[in-house]
C-alpha atoms as a PDB file:
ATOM      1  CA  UNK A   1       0.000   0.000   0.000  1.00  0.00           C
ATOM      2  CA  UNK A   2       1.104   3.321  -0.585  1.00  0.00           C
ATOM      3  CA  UNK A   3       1.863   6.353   1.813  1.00  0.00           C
ATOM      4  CA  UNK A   4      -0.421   8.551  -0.228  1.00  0.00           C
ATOM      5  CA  UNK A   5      -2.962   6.168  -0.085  1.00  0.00           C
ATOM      6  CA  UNK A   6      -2.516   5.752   3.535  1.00  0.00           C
ATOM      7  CA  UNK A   7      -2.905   9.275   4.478  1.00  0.00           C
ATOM      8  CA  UNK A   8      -6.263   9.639   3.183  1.00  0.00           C
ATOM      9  CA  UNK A   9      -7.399   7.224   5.993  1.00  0.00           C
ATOM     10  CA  UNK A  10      -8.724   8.253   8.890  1.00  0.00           C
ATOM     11  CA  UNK A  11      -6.492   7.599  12.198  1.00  0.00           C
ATOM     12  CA  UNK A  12      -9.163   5.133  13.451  1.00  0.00           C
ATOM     13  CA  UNK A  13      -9.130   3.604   9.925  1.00  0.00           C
ATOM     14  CA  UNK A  14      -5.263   3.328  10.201  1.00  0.00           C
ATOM     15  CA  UNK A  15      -5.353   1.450  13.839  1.00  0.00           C
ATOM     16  CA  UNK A  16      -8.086  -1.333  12.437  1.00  0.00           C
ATOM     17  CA  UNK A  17      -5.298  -1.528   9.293  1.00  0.00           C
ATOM     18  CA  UNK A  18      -2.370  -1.658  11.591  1.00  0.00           C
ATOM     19  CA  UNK A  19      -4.360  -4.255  14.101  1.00  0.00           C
ATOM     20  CA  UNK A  20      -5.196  -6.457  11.119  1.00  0.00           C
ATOM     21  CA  UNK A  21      -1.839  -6.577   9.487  1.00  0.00           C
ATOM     22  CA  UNK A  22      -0.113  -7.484  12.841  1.00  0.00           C
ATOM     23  CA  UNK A  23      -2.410 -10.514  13.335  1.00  0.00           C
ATOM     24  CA  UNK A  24      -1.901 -11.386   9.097  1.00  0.00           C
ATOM     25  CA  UNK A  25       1.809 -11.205  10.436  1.00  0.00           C
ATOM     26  CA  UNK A  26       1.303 -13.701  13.389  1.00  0.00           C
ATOM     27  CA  UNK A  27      -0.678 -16.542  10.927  1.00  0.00           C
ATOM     28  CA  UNK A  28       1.928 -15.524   8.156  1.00  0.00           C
ATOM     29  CA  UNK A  29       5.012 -16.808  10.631  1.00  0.00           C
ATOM     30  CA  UNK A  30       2.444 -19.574  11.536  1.00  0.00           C
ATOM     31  CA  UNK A  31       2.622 -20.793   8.358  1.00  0.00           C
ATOM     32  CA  UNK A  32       6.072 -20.097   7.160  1.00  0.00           C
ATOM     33  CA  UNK A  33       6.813 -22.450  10.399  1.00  0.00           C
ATOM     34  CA  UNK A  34       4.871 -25.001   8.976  1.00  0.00           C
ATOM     35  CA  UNK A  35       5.899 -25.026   5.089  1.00  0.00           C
ATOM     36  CA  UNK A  36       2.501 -23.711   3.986  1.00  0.00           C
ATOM     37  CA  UNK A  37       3.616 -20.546   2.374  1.00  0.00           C
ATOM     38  CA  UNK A  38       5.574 -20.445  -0.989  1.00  0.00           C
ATOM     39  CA  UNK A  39       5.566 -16.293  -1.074  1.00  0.00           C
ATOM     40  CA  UNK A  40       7.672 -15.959   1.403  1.00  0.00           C
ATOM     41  CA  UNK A  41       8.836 -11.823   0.314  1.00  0.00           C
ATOM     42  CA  UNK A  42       4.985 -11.483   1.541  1.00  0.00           C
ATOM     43  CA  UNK A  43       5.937 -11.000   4.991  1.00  0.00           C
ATOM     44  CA  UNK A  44       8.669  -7.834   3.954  1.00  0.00           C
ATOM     45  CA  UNK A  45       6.079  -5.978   2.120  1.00  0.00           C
ATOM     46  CA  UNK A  46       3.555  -6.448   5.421  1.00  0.00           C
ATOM     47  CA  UNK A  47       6.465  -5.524   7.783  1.00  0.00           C
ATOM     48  CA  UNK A  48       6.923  -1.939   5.607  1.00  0.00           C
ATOM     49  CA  UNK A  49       3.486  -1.579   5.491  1.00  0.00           C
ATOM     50  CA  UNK A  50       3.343  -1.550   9.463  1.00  0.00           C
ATOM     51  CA  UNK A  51       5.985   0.779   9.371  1.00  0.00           C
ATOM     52  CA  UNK A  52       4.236   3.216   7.125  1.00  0.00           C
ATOM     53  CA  UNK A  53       1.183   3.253   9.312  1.00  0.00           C
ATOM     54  CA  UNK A  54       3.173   3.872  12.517  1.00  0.00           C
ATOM     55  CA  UNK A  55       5.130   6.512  10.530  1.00  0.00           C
ATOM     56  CA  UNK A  56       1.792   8.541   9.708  1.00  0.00           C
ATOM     57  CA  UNK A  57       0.432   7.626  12.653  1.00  0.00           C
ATOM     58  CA  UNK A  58       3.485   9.640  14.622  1.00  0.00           C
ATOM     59  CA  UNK A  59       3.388  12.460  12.171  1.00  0.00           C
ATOM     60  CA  UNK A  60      -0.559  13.409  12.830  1.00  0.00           C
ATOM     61  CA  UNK A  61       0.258  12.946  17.050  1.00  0.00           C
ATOM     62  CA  UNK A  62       3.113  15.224  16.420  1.00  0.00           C
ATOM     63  CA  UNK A  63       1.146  17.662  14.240  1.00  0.00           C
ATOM     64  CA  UNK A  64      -2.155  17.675  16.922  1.00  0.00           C
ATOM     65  CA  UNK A  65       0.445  18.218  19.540  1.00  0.00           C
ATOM     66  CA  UNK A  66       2.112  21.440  18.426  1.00  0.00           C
END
């Protein structure tokens, strides 16, 4: 997903995104462990998803704050 398309969610949009790509994360590592995935670069693009989210995320409580 991109940044620009992240930013024109809503923060409580953002947190159900973020809380739904941490659990995909858990049953993605699930699955690697068992040998059911064969995408395994899957779990990168997640991971810098999550990190995009929390980077917005700190950029609008920084904003609000000042």
């Amino acid at each position: 997903m991109k940044a620009k398309e992240l930013r024109e969610k809503t923060t409580k949009e953002l947190h159900q995104l973020l809380k739904e790509l941490r659990e995909k994360i858990v049953k993605l590592r699930f699955d690697m462990a068992s040998g059911k995935v064969k995408n395994i670069r899957e779990l990168r693009f997640i991971k810098k998803d999550i990190t995009r989210i929390l980077t917005i995320l700190k950029e609008r409580e920084l904003k609000n704050k000042n």
